[in-house]
C-alpha atoms as a PDB file:
ATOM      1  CA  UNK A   1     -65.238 106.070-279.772  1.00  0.00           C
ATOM      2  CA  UNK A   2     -69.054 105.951-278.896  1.00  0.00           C
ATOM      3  CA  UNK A   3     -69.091 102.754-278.210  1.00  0.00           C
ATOM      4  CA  UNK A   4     -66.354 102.598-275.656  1.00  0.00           C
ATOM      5  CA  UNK A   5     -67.752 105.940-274.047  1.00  0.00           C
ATOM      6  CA  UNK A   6     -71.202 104.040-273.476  1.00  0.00           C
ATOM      7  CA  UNK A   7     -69.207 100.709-272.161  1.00  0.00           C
ATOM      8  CA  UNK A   8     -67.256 102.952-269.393  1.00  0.00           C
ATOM      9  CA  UNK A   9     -71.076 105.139-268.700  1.00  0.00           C
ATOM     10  CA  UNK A  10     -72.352 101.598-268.092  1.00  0.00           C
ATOM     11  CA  UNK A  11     -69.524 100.446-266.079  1.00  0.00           C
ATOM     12  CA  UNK A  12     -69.421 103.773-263.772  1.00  0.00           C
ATOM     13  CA  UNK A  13     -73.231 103.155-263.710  1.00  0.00           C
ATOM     14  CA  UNK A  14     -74.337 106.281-265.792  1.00  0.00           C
ATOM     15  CA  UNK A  15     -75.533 103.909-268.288  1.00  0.00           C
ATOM     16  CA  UNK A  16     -79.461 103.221-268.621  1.00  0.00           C
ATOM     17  CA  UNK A  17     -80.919 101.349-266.072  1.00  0.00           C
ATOM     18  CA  UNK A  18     -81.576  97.613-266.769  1.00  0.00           C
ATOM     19  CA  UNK A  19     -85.025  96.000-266.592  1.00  0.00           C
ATOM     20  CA  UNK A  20     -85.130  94.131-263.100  1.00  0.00           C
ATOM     21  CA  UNK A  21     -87.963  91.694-263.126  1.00  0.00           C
ATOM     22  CA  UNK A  22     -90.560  91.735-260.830  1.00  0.00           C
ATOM     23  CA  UNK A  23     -90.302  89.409-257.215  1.00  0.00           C
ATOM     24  CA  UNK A  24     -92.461  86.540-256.802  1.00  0.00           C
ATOM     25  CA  UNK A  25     -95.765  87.319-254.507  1.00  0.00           C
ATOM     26  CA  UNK A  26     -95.996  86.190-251.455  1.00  0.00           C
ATOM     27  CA  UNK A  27     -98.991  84.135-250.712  1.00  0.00           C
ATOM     28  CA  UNK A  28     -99.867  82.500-246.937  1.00  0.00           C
ATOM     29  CA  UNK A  29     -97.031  82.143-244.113  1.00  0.00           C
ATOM     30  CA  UNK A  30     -93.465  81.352-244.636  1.00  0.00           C
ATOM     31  CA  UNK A  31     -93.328  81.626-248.461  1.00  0.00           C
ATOM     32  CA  UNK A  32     -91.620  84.849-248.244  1.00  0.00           C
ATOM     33  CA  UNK A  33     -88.545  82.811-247.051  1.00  0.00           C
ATOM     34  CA  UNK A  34     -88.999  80.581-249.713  1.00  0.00           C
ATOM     35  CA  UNK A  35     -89.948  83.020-252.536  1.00  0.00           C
ATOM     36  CA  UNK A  36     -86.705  84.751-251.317  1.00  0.00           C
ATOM     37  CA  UNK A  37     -83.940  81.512-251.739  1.00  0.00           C
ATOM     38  CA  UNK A  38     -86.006  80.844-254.901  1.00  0.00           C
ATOM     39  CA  UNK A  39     -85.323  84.661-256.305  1.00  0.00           C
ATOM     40  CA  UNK A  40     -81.114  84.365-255.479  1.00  0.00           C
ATOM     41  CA  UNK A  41     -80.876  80.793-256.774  1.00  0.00           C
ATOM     42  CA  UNK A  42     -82.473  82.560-259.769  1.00  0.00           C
ATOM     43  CA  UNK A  43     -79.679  84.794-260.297  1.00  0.00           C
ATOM     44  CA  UNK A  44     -76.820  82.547-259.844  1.00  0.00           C
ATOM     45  CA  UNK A  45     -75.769  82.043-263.768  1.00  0.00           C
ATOM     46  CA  UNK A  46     -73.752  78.706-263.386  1.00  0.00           C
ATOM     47  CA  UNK A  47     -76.878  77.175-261.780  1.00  0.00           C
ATOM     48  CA  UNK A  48     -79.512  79.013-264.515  1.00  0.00           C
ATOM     49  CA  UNK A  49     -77.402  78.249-267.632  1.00  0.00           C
ATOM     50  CA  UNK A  50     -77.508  74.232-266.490  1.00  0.00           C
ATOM     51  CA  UNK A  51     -81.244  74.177-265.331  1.00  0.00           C
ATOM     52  CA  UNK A  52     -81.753  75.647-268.880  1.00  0.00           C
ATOM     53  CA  UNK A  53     -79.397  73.120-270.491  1.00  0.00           C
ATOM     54  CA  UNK A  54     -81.454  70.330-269.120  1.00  0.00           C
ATOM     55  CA  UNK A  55     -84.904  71.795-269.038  1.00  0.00           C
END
């Protein structure tokens, strides 16, 4: 019984709140744009699991 009650806290978001990494710094012009692509490719899981797959 505990463990579904935590599954539906986390699903309702009452569940503890995950680790986020920390964003890439920006250094100079433009490579906030860049940083920014680079951060949301990083969270795609079809492209992450096959980078790591080949890495």
């Amino acid at each position: 019984m505990l463990l579904f009650t935590l599954k539906v806290m986390n699903i309702i978001g009452l569940g503890p709140s995950p680790v986020r990494p920390v964003g890439l710094v920006n250094y100079g012009e433009n490579v906030c744009f860049m940083n920014s692509i680079i951060q949301c490719l990083a969270r795609v899981p079809f492209l992450v699991e096959n980078l790591t797959a080949i890495a």
